[in-house]
N, C-alpha and C. Protein backbone atom coordinates (compact mmCIF):
# COMPACT_ATOMS: atom_id res chain seq x y z
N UNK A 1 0.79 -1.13 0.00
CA UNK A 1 0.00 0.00 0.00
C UNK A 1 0.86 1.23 0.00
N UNK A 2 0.41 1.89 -0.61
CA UNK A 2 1.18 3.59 -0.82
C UNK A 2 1.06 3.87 0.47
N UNK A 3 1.97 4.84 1.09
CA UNK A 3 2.16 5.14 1.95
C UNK A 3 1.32 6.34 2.07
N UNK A 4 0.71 6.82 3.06
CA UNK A 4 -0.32 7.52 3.64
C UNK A 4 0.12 8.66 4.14
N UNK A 5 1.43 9.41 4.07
CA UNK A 5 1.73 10.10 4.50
C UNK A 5 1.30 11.24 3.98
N UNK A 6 0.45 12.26 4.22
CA UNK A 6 0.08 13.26 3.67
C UNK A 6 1.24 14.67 3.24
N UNK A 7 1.00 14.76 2.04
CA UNK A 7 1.91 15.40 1.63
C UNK A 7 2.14 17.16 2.01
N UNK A 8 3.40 17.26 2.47
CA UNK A 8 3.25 18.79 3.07
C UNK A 8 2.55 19.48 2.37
N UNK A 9 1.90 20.55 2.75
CA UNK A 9 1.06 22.00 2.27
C UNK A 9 1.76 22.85 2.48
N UNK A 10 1.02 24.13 1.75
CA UNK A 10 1.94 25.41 2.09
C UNK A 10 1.72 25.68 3.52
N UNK A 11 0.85 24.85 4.69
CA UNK A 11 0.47 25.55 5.84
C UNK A 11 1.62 24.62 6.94
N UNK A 12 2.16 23.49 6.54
CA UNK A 12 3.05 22.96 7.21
C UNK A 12 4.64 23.38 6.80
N UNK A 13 4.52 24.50 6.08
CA UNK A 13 6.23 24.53 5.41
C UNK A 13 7.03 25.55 6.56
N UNK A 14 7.99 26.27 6.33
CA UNK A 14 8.94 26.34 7.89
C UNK A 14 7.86 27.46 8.54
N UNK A 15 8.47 27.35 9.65
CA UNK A 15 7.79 28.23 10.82
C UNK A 15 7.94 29.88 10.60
N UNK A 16 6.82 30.64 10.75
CA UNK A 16 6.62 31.78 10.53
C UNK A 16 7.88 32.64 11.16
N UNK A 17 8.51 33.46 10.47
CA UNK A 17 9.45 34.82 10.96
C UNK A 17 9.42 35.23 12.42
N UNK A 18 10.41 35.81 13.18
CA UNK A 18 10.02 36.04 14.65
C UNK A 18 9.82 37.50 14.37
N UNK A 19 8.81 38.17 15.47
CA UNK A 19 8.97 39.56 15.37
C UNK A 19 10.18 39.84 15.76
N UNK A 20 10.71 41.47 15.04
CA UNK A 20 11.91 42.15 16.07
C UNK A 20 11.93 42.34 17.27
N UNK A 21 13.06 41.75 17.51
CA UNK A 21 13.45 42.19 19.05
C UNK A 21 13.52 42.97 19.95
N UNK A 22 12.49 42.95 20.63
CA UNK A 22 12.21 43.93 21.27
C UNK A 22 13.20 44.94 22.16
N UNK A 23 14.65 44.71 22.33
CA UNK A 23 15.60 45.38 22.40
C UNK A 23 15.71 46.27 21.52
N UNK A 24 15.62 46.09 20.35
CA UNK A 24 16.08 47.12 19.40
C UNK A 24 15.14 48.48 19.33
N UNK A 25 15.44 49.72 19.28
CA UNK A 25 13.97 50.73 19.51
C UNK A 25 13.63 51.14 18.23
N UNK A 26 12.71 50.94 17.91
CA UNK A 26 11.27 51.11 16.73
C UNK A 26 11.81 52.81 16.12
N UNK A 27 12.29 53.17 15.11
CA UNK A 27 12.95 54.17 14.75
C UNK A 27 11.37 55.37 13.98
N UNK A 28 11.16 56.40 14.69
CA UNK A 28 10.08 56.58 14.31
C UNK A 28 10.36 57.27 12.89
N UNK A 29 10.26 56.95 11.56
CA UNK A 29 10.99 57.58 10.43
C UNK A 29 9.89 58.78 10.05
N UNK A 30 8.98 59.05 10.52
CA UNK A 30 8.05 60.28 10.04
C UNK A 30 8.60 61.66 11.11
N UNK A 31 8.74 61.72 12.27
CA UNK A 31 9.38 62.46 13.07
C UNK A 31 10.78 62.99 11.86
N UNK A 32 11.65 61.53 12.02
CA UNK A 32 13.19 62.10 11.22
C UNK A 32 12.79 62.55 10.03
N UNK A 33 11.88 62.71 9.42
CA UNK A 33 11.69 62.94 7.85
C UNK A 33 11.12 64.74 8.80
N UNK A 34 10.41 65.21 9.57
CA UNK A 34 9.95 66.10 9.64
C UNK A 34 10.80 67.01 10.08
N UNK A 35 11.71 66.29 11.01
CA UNK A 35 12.82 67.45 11.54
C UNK A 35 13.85 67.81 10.36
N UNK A 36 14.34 66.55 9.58
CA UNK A 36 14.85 67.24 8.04
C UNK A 36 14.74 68.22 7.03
N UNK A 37 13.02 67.92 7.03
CA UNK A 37 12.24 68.84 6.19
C UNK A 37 12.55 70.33 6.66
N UNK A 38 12.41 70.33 8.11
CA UNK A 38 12.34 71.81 8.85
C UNK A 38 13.95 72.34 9.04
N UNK A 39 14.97 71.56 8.77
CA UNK A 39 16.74 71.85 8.69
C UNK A 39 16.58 72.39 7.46
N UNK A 40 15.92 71.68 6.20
CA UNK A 40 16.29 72.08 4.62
C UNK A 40 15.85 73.43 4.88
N UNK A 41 14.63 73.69 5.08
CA UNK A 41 13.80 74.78 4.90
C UNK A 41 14.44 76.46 5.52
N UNK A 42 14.96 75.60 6.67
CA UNK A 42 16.08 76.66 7.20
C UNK A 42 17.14 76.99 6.45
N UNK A 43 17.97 76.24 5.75
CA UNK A 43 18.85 75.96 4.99
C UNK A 43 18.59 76.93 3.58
N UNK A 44 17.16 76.43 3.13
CA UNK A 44 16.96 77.78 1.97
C UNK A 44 16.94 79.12 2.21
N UNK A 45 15.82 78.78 3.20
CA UNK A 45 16.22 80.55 3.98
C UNK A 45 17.10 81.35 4.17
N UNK A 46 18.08 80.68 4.66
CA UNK A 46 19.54 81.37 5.34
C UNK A 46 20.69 81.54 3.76
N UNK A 47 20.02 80.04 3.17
CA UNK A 47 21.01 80.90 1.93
C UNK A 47 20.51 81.73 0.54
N UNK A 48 18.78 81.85 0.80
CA UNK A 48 18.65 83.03 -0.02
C UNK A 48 18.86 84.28 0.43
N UNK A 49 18.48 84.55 2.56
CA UNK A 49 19.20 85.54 2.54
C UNK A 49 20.63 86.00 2.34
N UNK A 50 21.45 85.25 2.39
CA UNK A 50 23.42 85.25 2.01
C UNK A 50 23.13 85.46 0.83
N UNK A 51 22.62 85.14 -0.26
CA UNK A 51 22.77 85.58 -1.63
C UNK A 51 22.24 87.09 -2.12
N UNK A 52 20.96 86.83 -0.99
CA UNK A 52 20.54 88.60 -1.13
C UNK A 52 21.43 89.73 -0.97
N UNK A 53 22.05 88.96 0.88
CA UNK A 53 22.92 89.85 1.03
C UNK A 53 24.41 90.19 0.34
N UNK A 54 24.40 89.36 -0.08
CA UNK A 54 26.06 89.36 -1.36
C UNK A 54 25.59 89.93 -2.12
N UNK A 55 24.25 90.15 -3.00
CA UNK A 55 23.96 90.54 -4.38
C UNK A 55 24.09 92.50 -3.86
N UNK A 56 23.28 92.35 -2.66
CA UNK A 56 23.47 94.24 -2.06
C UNK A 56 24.86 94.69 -2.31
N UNK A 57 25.22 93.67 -1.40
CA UNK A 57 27.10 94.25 -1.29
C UNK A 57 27.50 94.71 -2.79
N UNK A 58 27.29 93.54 -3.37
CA UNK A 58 28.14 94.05 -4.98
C UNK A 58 27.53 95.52 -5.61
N UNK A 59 26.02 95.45 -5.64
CA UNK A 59 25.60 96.53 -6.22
C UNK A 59 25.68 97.58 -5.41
N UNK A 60 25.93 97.79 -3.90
CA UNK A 60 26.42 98.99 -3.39
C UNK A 60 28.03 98.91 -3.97
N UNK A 61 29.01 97.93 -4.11
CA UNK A 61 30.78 98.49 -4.30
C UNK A 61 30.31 99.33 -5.75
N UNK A 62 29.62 98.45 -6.68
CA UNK A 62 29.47 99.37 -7.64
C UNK A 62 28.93 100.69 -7.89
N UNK A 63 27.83 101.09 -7.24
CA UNK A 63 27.38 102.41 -6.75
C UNK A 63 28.32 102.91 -6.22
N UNK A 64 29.46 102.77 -5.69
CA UNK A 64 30.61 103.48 -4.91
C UNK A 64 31.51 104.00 -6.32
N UNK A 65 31.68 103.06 -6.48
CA UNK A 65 32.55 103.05 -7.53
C UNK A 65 32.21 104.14 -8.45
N UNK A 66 30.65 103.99 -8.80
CA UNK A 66 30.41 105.12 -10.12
C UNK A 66 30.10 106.43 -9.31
N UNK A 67 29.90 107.00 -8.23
CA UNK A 67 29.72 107.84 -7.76
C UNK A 67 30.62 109.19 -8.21
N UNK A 68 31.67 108.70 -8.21
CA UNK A 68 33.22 109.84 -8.55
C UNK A 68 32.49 110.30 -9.61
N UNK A 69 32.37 109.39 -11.18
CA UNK A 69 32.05 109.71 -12.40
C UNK A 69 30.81 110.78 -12.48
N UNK A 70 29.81 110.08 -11.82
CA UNK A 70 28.64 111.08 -11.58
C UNK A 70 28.81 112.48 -11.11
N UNK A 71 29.28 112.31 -10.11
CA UNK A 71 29.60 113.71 -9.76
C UNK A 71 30.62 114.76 -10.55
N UNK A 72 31.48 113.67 -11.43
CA UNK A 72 32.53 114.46 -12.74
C UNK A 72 31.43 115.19 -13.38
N UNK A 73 30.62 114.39 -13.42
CA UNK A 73 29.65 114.43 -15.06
C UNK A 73 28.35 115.85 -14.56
N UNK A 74 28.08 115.50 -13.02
CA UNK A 74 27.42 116.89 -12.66
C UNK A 74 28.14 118.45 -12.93
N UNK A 75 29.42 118.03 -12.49
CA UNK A 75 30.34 119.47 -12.18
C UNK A 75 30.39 119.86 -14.27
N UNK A 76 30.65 119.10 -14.82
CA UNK A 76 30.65 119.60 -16.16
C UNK A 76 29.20 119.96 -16.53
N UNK A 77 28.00 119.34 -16.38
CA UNK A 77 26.77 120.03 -16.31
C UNK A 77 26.51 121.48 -15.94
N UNK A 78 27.38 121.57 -14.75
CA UNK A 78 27.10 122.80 -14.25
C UNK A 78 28.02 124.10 -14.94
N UNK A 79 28.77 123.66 -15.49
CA UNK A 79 29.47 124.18 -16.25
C UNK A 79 29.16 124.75 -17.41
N UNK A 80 28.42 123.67 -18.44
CA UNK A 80 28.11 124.16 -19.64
C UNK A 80 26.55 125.10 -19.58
N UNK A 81 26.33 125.82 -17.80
CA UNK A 81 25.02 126.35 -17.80
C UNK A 81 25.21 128.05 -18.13
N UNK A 82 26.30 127.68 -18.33
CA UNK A 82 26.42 129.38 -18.98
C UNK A 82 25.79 129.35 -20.68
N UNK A 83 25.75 128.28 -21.13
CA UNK A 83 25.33 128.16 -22.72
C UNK A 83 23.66 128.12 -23.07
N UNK A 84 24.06 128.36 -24.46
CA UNK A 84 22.23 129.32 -24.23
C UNK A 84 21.63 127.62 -24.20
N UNK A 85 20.14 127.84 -23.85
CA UNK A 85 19.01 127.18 -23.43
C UNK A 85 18.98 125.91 -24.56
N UNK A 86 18.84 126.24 -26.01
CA UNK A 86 19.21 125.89 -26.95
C UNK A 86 19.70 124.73 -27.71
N UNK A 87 21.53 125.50 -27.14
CA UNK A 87 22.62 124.94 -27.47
C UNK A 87 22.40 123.02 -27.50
N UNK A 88 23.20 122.48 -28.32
CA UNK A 88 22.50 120.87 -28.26
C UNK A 88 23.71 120.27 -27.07
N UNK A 89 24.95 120.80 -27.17
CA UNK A 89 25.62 120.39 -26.15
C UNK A 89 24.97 120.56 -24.85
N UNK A 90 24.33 121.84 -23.83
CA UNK A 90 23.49 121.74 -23.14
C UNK A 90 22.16 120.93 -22.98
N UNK A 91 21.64 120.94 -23.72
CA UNK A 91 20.61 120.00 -24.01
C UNK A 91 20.88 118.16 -23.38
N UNK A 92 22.08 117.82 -24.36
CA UNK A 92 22.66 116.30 -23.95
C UNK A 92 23.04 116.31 -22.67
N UNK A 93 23.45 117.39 -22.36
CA UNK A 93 23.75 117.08 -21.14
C UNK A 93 22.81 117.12 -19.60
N UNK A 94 21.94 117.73 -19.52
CA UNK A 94 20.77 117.96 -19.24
C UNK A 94 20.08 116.49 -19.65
N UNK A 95 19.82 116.03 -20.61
CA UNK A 95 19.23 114.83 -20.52
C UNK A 95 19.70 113.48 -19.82
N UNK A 96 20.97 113.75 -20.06
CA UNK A 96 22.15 112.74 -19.31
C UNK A 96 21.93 112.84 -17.91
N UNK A 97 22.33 113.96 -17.02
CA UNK A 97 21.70 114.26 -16.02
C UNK A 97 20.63 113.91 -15.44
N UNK A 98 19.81 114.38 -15.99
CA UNK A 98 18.20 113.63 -15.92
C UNK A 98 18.02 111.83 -15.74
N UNK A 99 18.89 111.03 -16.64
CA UNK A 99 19.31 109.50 -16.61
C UNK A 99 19.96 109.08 -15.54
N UNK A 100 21.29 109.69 -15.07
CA UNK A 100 21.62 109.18 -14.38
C UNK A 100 20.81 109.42 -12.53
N UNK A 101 20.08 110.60 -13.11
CA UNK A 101 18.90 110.68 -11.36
C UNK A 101 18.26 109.43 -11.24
N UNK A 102 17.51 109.21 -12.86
CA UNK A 102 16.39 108.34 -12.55
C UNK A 102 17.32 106.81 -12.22
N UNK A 103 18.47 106.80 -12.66
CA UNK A 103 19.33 105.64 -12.56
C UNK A 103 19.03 105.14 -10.95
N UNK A 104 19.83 106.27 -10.44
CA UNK A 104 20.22 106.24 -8.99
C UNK A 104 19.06 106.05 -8.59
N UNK A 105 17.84 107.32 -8.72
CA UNK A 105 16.48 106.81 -7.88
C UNK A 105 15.96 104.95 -8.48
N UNK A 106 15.92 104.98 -9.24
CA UNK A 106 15.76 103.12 -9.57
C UNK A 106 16.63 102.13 -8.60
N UNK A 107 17.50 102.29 -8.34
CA UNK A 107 18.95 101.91 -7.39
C UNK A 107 18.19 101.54 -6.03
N UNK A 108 17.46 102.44 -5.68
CA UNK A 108 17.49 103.15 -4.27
C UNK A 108 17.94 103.94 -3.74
N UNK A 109 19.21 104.78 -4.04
CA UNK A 109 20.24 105.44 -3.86
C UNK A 109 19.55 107.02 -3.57
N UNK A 110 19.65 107.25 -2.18
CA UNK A 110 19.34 108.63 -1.95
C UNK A 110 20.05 109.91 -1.37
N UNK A 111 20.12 110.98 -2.02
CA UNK A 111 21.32 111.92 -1.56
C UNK A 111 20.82 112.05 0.45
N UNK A 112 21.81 112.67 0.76
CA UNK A 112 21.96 112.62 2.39
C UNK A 112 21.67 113.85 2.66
N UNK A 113 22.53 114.89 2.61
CA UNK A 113 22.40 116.02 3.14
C UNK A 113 22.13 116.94 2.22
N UNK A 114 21.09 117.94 2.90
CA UNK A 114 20.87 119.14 1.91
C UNK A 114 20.87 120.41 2.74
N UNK A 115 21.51 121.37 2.23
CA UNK A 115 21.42 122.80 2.49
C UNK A 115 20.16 123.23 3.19
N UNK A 116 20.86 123.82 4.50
CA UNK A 116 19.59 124.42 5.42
C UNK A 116 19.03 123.08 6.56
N UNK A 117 18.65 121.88 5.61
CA UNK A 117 19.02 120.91 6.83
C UNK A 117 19.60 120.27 7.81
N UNK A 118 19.26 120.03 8.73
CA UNK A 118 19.80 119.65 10.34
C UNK A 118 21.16 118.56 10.24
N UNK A 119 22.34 119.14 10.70
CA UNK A 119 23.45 118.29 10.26
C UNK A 119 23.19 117.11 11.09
N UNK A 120 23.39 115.84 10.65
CA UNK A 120 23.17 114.48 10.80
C UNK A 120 24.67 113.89 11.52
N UNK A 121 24.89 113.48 12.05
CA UNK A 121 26.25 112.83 12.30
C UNK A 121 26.69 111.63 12.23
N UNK A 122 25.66 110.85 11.94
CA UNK A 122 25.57 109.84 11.52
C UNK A 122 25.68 109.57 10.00
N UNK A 123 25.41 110.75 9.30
CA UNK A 123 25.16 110.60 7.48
C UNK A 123 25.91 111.46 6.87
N UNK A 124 26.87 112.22 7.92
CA UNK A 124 27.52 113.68 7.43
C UNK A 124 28.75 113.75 8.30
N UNK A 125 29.69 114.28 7.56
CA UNK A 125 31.05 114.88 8.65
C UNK A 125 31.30 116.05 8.31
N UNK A 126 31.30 116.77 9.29
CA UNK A 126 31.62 118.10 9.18
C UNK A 126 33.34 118.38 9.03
N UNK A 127 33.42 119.10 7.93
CA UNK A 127 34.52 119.24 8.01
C UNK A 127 35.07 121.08 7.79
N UNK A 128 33.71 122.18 8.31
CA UNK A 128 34.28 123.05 8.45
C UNK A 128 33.09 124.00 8.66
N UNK A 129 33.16 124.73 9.13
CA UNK A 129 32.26 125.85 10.04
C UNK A 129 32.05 126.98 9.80
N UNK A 130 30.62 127.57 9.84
CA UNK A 130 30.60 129.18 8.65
C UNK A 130 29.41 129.62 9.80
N UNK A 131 29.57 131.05 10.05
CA UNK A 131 28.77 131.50 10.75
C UNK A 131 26.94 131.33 11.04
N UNK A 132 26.38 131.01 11.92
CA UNK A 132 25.21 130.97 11.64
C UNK A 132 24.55 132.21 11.35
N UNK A 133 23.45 132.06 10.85
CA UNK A 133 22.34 133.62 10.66
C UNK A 133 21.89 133.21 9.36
N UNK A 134 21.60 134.68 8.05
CA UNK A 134 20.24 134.43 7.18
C UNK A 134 20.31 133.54 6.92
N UNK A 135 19.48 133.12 7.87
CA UNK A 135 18.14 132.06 7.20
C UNK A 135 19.05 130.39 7.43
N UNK A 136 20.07 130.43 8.30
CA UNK A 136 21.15 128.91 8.51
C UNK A 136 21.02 129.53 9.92
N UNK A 137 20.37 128.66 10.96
CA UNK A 137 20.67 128.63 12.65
C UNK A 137 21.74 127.63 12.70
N UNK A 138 21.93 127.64 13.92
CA UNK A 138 23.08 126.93 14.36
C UNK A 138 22.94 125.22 14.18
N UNK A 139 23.45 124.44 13.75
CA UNK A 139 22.96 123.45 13.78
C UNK A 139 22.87 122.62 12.12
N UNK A 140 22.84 123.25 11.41
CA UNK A 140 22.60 123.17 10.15
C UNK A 140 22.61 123.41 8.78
N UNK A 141 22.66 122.07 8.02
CA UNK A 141 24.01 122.28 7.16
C UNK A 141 24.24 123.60 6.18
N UNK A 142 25.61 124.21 6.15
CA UNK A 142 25.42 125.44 5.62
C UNK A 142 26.10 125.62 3.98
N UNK A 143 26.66 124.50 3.90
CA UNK A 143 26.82 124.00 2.43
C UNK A 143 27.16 122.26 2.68
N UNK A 144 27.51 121.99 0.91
CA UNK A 144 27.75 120.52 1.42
C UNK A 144 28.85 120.33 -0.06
N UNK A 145 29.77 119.80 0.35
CA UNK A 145 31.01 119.85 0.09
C UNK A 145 30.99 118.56 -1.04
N UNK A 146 30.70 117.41 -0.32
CA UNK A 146 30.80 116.38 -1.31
C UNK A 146 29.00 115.45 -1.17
N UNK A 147 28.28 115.17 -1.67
CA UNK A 147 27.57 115.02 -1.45
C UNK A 147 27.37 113.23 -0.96
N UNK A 148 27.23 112.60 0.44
CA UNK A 148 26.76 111.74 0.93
C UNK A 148 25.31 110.85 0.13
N UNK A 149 25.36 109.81 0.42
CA UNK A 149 24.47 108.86 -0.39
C UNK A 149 23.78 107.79 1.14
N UNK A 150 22.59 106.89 0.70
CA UNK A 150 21.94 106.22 1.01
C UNK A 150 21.72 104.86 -0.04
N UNK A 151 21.70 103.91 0.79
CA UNK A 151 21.40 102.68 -0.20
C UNK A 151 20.80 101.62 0.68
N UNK A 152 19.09 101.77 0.50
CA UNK A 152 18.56 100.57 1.30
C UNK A 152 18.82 100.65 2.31
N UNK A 153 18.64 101.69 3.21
CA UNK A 153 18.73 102.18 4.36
C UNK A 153 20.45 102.04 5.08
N UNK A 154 21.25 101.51 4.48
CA UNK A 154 22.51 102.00 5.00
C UNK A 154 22.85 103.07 4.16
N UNK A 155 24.24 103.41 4.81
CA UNK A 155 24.75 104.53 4.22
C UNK A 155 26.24 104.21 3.23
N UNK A 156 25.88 104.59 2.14
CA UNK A 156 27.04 103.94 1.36
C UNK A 156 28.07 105.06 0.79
N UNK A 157 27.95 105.96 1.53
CA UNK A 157 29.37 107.21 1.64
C UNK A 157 28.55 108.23 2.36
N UNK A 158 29.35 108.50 3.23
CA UNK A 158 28.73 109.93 4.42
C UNK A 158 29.16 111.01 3.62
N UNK A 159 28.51 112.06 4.03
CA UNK A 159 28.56 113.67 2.89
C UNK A 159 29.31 114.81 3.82
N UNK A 160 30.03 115.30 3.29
CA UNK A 160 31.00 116.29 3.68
C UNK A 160 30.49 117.31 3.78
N UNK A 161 30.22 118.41 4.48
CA UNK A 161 29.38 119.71 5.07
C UNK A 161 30.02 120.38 5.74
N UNK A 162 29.92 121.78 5.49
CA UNK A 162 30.45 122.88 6.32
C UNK A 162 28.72 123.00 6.94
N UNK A 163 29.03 122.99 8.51
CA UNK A 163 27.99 123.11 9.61
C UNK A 163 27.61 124.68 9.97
N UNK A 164 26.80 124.95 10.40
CA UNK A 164 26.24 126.46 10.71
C UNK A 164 26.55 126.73 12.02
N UNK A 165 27.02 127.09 12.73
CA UNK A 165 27.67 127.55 14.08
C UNK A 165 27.92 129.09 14.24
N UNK A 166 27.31 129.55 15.65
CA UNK A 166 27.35 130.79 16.34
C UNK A 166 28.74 131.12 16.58
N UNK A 167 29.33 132.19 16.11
CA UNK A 167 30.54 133.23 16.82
C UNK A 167 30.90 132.86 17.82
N UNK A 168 32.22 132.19 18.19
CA UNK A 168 32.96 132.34 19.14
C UNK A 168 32.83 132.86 20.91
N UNK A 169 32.55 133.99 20.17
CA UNK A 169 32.53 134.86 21.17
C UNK A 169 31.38 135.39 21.70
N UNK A 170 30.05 134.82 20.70
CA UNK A 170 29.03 134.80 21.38
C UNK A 170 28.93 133.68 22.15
N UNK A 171 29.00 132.54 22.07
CA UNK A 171 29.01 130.89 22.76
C UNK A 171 29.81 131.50 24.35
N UNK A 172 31.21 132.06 24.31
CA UNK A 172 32.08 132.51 25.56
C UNK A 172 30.85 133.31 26.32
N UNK A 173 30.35 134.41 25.90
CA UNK A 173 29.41 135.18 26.71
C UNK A 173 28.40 134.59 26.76
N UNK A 174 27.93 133.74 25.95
CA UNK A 174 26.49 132.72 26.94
C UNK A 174 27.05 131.51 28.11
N UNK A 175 28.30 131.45 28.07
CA UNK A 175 28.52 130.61 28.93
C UNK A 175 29.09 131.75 30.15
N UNK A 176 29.25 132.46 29.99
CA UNK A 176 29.80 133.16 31.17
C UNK A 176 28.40 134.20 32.14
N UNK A 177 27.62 134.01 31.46
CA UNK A 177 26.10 134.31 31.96
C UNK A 177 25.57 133.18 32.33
N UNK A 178 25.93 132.11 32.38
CA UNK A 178 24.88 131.03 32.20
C UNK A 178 25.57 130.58 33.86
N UNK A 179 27.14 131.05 34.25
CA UNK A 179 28.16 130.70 35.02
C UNK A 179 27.99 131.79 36.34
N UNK A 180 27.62 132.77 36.12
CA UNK A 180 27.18 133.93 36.78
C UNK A 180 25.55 134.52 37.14
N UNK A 181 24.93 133.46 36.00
CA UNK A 181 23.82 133.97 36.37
C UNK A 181 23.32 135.12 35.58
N UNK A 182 22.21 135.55 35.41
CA UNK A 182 21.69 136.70 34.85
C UNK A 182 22.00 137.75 35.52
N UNK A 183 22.33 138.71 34.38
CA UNK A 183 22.60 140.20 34.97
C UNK A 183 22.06 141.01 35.71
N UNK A 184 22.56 141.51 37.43
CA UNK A 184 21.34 142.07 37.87
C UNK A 184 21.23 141.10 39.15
N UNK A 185 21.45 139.78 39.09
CA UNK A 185 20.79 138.64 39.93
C UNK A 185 22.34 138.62 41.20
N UNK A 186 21.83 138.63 42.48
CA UNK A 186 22.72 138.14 43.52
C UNK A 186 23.03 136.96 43.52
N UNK A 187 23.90 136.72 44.31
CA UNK A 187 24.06 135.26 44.73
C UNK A 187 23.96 135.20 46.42
């Protein structure tokens, strides 16, 4: 007789897998995927601002740079204003003028100090002193020598100004009243 041994099935073949060992700790991979996500994200951030801020830098050295020229190119403007209204050399130049404002205002680039306004010390150096009175009090700027700039709220060259300041010798006699007291008054 054939032997009766029933032939294995797929339900008798080797013994099922063990779970992991419970020593080992269960690695939560959605956490590590989230704290990654939130490093990259930082990571773009920080280096679009570094690129922003490199791209400023360059286009302020270059605004430095052309500043000299501009101001060449004003002083000859001002020059050819003795020529009639007309003239086409005045004319070009006057339009040129006109370009390189709207240049600079496109830039951001804003002049600093102006005549009659409050000297700044932060945006201005004084580098020389003219009496105060018509119409310049003490305090404020009474010409401006080289003209100071702005770029995106820093300052990308401070402006040279002769400051408006009281007489000598009036400042000595307000301090020597101010030391004594009003005229008239005991002690």
């Amino acid at each position: 007789m054939p032997d009766e041994t029933p032939a294995p099935g797929p339900e008798a073949s080797s013994p099922s897998p063990a779970p992991p060992a419970p020593s080992e700790p269960k690695e939560d991979w959605e956490t590590r995927f989230k704290y990654l996500l939130a490093d990259f994200e930082n990571f773009r951030r920080r280096t679009a601002k570094e690129r922003e801020g490199a791209t400023q830098q360059a286009r302020a050295a270059l605004l430095r740079e052309l500043l000299p020229l501009i101001e060449a190119f004003r002083a000859a403007t001002g020059s050819a204003g003795h020529l009639p209204a007309n003239d086409p050399m005045r004319q070009g130049l006057e339009l040129l003028d006109r370009e390189w404002t709207t240049f600079l205002r496109h830039e951001g680039v804003e002049p600093v100090a102006q005549v009659g306004g409050p000297f700044q010390a932060s945006e201005a150096e004084a580098v020389g002193e003219a009496a105060a009175g018509d119409g310049a009090p003490e305090g404020t700027v009474r010409e401006v020598v080289q003209q100071g700039y702005r770029f995106y709220g820093g300052l990308l060259r401070p402006a040279k100004v002769i400051v408006a300041r009281e007489a000598a010798s009036s400042r000595s006699s307000r301090a020597e009243v101010a030391e004594d007291g009003p005229p008239g008054a005991e002690s």
